[in-house]
C-alpha atoms as a PDB file:
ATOM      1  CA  UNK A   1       0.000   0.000   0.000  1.00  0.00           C
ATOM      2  CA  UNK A   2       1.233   3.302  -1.082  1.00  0.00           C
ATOM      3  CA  UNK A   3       2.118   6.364   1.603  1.00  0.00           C
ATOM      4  CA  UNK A   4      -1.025   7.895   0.578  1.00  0.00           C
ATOM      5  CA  UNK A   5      -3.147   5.419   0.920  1.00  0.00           C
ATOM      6  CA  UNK A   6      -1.935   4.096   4.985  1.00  0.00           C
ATOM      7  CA  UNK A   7      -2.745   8.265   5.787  1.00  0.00           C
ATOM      8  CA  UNK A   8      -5.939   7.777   4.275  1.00  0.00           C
ATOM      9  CA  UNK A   9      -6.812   4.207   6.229  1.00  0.00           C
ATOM     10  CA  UNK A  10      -5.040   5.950   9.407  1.00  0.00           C
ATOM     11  CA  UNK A  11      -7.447   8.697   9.299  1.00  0.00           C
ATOM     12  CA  UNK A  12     -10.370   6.713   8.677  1.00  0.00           C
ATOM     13  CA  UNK A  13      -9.882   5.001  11.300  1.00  0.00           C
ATOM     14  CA  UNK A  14      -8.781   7.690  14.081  1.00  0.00           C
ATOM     15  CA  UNK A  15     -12.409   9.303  12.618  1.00  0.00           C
ATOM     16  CA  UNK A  16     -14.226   6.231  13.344  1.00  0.00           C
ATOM     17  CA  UNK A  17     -12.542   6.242  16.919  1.00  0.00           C
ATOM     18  CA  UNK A  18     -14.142   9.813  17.229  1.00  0.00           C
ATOM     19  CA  UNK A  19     -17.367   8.536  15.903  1.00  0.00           C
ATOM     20  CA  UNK A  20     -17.752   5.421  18.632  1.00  0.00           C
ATOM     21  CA  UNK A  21     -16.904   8.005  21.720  1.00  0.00           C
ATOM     22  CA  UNK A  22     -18.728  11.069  20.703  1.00  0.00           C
ATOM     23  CA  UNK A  23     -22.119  11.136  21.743  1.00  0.00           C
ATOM     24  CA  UNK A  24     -24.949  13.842  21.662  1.00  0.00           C
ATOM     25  CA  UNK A  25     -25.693  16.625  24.206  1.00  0.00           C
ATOM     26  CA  UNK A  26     -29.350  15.916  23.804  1.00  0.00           C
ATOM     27  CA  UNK A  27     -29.380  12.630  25.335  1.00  0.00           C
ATOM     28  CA  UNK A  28     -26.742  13.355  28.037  1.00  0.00           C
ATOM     29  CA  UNK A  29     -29.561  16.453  29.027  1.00  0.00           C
ATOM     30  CA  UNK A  30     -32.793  15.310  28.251  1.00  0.00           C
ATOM     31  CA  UNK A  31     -31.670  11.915  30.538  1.00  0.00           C
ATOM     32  CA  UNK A  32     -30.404  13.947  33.450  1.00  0.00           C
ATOM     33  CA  UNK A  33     -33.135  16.125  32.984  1.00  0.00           C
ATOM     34  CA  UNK A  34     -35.702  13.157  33.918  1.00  0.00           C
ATOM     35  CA  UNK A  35     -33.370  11.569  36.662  1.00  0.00           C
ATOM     36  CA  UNK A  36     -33.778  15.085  38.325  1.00  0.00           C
ATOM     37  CA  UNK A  37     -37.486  15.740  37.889  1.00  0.00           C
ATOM     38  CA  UNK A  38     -37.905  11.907  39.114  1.00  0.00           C
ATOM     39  CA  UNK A  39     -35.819  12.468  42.616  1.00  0.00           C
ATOM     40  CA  UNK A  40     -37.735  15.998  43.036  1.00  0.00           C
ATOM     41  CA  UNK A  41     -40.979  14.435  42.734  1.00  0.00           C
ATOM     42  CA  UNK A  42     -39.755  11.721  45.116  1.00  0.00           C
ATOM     43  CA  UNK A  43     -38.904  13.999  47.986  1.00  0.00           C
ATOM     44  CA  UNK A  44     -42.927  15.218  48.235  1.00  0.00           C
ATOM     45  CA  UNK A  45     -43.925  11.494  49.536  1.00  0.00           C
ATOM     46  CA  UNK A  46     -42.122  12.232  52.926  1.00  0.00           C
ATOM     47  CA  UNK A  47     -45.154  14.723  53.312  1.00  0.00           C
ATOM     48  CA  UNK A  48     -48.191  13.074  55.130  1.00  0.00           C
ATOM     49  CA  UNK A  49     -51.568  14.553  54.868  1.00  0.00           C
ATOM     50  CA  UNK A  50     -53.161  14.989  58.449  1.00  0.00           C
ATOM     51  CA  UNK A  51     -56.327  12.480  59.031  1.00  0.00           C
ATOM     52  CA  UNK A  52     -59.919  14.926  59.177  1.00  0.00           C
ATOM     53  CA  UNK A  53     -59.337  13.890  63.283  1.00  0.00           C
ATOM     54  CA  UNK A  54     -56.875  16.211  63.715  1.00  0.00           C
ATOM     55  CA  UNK A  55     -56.317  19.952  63.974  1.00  0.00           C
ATOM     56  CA  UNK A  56     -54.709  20.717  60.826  1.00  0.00           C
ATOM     57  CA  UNK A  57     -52.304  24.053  62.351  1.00  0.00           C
ATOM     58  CA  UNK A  58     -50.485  21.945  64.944  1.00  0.00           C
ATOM     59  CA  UNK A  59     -50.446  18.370  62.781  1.00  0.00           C
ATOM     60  CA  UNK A  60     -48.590  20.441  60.052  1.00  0.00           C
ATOM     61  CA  UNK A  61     -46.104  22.111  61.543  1.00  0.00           C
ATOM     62  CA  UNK A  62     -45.237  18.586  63.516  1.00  0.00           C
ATOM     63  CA  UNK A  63     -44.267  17.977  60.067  1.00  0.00           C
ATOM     64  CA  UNK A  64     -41.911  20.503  60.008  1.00  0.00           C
ATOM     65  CA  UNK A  65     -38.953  18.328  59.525  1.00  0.00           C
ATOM     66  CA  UNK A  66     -40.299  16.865  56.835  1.00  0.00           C
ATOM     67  CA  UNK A  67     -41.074  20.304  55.294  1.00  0.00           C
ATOM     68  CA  UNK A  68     -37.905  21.487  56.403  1.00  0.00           C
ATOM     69  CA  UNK A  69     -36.426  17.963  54.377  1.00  0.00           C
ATOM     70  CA  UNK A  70     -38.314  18.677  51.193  1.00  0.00           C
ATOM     71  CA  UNK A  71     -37.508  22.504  50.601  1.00  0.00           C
ATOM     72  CA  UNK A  72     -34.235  21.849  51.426  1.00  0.00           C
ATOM     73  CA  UNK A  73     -33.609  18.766  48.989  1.00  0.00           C
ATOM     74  CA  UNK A  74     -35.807  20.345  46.195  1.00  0.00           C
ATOM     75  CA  UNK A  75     -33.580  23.536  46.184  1.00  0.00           C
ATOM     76  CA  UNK A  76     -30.545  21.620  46.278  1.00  0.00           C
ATOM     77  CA  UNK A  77     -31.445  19.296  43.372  1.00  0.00           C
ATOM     78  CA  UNK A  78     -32.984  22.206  41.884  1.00  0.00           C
ATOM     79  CA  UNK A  79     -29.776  24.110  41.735  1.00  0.00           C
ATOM     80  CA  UNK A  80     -27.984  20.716  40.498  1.00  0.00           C
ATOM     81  CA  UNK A  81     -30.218  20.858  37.512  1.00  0.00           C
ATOM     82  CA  UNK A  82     -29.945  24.256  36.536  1.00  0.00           C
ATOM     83  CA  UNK A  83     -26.127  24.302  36.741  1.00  0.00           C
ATOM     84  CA  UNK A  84     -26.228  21.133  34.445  1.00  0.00           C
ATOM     85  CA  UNK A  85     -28.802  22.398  31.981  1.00  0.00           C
ATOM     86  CA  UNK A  86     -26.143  25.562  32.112  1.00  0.00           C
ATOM     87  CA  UNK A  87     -23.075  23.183  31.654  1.00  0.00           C
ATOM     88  CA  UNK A  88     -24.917  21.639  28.586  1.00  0.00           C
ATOM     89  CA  UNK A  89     -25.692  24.515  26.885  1.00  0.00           C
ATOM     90  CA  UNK A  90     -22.174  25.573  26.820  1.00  0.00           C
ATOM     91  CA  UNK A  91     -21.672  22.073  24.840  1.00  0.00           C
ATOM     92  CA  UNK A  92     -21.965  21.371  21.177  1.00  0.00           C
ATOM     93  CA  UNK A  93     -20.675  17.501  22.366  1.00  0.00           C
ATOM     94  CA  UNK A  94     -19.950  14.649  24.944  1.00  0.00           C
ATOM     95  CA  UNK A  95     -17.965  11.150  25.040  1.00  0.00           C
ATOM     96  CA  UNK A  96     -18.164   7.996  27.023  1.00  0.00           C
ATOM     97  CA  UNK A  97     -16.460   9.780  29.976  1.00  0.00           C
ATOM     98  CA  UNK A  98     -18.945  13.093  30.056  1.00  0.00           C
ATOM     99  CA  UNK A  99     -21.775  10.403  30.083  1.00  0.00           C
ATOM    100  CA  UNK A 100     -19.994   8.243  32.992  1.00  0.00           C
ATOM    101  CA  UNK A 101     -19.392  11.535  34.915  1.00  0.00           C
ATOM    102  CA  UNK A 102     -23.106  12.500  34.555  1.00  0.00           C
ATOM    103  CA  UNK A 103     -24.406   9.423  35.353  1.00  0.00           C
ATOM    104  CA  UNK A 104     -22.155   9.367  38.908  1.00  0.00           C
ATOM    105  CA  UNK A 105     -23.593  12.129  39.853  1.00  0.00           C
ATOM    106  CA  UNK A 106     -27.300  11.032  39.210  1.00  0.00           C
ATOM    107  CA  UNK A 107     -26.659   7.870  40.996  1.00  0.00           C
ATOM    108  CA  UNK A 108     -25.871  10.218  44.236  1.00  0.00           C
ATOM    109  CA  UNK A 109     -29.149  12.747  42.900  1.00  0.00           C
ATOM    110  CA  UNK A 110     -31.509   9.426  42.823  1.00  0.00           C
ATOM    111  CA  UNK A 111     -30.815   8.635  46.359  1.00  0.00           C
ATOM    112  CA  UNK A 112     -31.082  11.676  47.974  1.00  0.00           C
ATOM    113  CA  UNK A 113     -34.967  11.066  48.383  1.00  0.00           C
ATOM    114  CA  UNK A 114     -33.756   8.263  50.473  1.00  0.00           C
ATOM    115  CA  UNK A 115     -31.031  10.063  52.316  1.00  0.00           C
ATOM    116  CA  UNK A 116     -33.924  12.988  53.146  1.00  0.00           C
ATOM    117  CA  UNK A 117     -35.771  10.785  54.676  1.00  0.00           C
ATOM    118  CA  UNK A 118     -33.588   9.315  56.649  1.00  0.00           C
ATOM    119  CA  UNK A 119     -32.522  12.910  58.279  1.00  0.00           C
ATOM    120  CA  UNK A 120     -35.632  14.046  58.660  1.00  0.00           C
ATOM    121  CA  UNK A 121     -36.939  10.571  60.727  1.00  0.00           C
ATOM    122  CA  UNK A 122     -34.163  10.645  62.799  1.00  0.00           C
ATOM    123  CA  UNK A 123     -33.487  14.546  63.442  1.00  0.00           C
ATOM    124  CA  UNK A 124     -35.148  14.746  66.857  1.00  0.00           C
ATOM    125  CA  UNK A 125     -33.632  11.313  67.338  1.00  0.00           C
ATOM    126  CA  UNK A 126     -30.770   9.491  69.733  1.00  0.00           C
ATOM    127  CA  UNK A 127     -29.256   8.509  66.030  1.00  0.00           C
ATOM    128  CA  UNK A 128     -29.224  12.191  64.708  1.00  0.00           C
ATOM    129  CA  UNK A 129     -25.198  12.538  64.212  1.00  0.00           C
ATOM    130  CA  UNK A 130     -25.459   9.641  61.976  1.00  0.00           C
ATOM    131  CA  UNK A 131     -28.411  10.038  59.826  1.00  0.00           C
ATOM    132  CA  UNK A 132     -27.354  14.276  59.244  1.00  0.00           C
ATOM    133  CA  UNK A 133     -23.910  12.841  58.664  1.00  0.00           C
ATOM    134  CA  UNK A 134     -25.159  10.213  55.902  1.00  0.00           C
ATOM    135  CA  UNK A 135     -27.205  13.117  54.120  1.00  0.00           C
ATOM    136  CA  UNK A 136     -24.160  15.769  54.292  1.00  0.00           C
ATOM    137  CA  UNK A 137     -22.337  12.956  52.530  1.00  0.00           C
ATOM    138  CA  UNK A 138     -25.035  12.658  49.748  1.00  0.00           C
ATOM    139  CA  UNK A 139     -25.000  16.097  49.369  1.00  0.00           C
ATOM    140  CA  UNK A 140     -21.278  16.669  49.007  1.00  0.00           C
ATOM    141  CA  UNK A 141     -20.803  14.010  46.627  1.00  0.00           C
ATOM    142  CA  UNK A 142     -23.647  14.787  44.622  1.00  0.00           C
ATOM    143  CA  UNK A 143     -22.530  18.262  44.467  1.00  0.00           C
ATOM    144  CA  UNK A 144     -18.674  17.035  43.773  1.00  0.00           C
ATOM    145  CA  UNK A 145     -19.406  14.877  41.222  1.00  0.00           C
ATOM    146  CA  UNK A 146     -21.109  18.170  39.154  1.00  0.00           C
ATOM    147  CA  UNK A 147     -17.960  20.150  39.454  1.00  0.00           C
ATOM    148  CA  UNK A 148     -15.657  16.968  38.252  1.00  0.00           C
ATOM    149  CA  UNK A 149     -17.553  16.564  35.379  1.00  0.00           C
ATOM    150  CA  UNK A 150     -17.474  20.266  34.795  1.00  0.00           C
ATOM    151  CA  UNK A 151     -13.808  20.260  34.659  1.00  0.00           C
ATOM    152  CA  UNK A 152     -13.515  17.453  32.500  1.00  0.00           C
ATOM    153  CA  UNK A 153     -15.674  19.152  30.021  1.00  0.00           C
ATOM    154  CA  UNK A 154     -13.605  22.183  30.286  1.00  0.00           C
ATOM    155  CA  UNK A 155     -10.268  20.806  29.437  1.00  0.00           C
ATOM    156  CA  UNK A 156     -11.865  19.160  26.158  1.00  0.00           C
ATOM    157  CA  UNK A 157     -12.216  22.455  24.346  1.00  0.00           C
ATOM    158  CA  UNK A 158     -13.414  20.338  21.369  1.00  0.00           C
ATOM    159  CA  UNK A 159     -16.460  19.826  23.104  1.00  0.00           C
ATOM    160  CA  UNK A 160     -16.995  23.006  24.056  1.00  0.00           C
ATOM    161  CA  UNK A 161     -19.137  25.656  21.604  1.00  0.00           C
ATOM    162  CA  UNK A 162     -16.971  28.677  21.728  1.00  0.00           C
ATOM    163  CA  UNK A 163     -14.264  30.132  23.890  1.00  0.00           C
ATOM    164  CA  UNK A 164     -16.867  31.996  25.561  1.00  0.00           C
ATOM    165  CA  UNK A 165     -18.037  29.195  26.695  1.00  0.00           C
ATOM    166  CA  UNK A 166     -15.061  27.256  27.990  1.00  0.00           C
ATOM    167  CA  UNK A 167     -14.445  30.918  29.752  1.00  0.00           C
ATOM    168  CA  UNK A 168     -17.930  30.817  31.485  1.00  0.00           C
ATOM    169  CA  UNK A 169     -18.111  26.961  32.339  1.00  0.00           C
ATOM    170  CA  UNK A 170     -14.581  27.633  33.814  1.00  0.00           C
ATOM    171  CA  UNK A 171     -15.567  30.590  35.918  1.00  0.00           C
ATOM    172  CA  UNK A 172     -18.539  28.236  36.573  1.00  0.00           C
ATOM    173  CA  UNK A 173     -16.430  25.684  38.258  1.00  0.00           C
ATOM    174  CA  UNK A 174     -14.537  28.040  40.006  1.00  0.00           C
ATOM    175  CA  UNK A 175     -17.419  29.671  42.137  1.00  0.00           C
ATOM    176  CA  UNK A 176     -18.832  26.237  43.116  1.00  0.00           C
ATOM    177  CA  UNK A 177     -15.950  25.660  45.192  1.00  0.00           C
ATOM    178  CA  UNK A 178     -16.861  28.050  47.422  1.00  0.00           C
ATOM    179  CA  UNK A 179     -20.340  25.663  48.288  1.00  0.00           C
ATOM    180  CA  UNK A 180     -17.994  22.575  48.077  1.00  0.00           C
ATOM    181  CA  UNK A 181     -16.118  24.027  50.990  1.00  0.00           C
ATOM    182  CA  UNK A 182     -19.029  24.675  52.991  1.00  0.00           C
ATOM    183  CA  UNK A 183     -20.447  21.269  52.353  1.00  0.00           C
ATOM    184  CA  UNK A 184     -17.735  19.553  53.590  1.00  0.00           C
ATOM    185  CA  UNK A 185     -17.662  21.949  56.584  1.00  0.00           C
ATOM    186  CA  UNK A 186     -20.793  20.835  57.769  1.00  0.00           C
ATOM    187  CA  UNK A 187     -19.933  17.301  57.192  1.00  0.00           C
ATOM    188  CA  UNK A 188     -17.551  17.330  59.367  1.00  0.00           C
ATOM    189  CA  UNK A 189     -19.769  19.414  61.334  1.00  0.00           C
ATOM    190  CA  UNK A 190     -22.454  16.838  61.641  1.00  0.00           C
ATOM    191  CA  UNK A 191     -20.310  14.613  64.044  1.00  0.00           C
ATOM    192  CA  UNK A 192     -20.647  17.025  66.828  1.00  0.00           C
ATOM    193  CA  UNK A 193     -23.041  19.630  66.029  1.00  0.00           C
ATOM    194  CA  UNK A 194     -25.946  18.221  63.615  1.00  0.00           C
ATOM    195  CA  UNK A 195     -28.199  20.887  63.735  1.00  0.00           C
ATOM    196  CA  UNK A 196     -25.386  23.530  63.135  1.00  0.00           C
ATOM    197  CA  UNK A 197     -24.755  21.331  60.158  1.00  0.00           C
ATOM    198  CA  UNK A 198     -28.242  21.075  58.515  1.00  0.00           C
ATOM    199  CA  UNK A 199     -27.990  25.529  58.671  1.00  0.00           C
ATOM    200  CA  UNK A 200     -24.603  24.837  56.816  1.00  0.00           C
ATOM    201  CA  UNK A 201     -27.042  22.089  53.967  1.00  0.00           C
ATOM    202  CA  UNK A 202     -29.362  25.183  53.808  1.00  0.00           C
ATOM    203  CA  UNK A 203     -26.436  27.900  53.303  1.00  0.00           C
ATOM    204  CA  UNK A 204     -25.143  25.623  50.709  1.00  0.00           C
ATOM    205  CA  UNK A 205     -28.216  25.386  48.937  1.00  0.00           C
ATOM    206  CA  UNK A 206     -28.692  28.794  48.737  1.00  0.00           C
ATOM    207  CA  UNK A 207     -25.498  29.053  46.742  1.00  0.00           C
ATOM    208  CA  UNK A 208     -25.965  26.465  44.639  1.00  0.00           C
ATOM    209  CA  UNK A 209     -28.919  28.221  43.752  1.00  0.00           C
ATOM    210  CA  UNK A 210     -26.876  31.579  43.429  1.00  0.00           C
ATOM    211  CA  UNK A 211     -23.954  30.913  41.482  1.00  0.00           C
ATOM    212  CA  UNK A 212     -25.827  29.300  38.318  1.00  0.00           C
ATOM    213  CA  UNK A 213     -27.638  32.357  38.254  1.00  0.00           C
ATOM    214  CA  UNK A 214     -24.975  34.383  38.736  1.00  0.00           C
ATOM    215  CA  UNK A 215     -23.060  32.620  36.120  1.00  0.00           C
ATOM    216  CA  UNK A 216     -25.469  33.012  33.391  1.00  0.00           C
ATOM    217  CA  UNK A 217     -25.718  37.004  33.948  1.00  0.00           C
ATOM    218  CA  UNK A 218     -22.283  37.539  33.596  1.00  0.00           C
ATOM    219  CA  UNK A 219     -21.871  34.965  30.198  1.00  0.00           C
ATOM    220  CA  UNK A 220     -24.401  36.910  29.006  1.00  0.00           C
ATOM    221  CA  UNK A 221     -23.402  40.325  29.554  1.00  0.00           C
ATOM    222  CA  UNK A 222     -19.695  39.053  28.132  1.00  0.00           C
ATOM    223  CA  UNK A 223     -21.487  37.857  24.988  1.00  0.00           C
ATOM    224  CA  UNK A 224     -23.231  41.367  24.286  1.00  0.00           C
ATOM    225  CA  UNK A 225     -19.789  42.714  25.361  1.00  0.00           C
ATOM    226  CA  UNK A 226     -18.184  41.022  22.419  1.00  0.00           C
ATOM    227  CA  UNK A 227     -21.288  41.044  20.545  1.00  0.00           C
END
């Protein structure tokens, strides 16, 4: 086989390479998309409705760790999914690896339901330390997992739509380290002080609600910038 021809069968196959690990954004969204709905719908059946029997003022707010459960877990999923639908729109492609990543971090977003209801059952409980501890953990990783993929994406530039966009996911990235910190803070936290550590689960909800938000105004104010 001539020169010429071994470039041409070496590039044919490095494209077909390409071909079997590229994958679409759609799918990589439109899947975590339903995981997240799914685990937010979840949370609500931790809410009982009180029996006709029973004042309804005083049997609702003895619910208030489950209410206190729910709002908590719905923002912090909530803020999962926007800063993923925000990571994904800052794609034009994935791989094997960006799928892998995403689905680790479902797998700790699908059990969270779980993990809520264990800290809410057991918050006014002997086993308190254990069950906040096993929810911090949840969180954090769920959380950790977001940013890992985040970076992964960001050091592929080819899958990245512009360098806009590898500017603002990295900038992304950066800021969530801030609520990474004070997740694993109240970890650590929930050993000795559990209640201190579910203020430090809402605090870091509240930024991961903050930061995507954050994040988009200032991508978009860049773009009109350049625009």
């Amino acid at each position: 086989m001539s020169a010429a021809g071994q470039q041409v069968s070496q590039g044919a196959s490095e494209l077909s390479i390409d071909d079997a690990t590229e994958l679409g954004v759609d799918r990589l969204a439109g899947f975590a998309d339903c995981v997240f709905a799914f685990a937010m719908t979840l949370l609500v059946l931790s809410l009982t409705v009180p029996t006709a029997s029973v004042r309804l003022l005083p049997a609702l707010v003895r619910q208030w760790p489950q209410l206190l459960g729910y709002l908590m877990s719905f923002a912090f999923i909530g803020g999962l999914w926007m800063a993923h639908a925000h990571l994904t729109q800052l794609m034009k492609r994935a791989d094997t690896v960006a799928y892998g990543l995403s689905l680790l971090m479902l797998l700790f977003v699908a059990v969270l339901p779980f993990s809520t209801q264990l800290m809410v059952t057991h918050i006014t409980g002997p086993d308190v330390e254990g069950a906040v501890l096993i929810y911090g953990i949840n969180f954090l990783l769920a959380s950790l997992m977001l940013s890992v993929l985040m970076i992964y994406v960001s050091e592929e530039p080819a899958m990245m739509i512009d360098n806009v966009a590898d500017a603002a996911l990295k900038s992304i990235y950066r800021q969530r380290w801030i609520s990474i910190v004070v997740a694993t803070i109240a970890v650590v936290v929930a050993i000795v002080a559990p209640l201190v550590a579910v203020a430090l689960y809402i605090v870091e909800t509240v930024l991961l609600l903050a930061l995507p938000m954050l994040s988009v105004r200032r991508h978009r104010l860049r773009r009109a910038s350049e625009g």
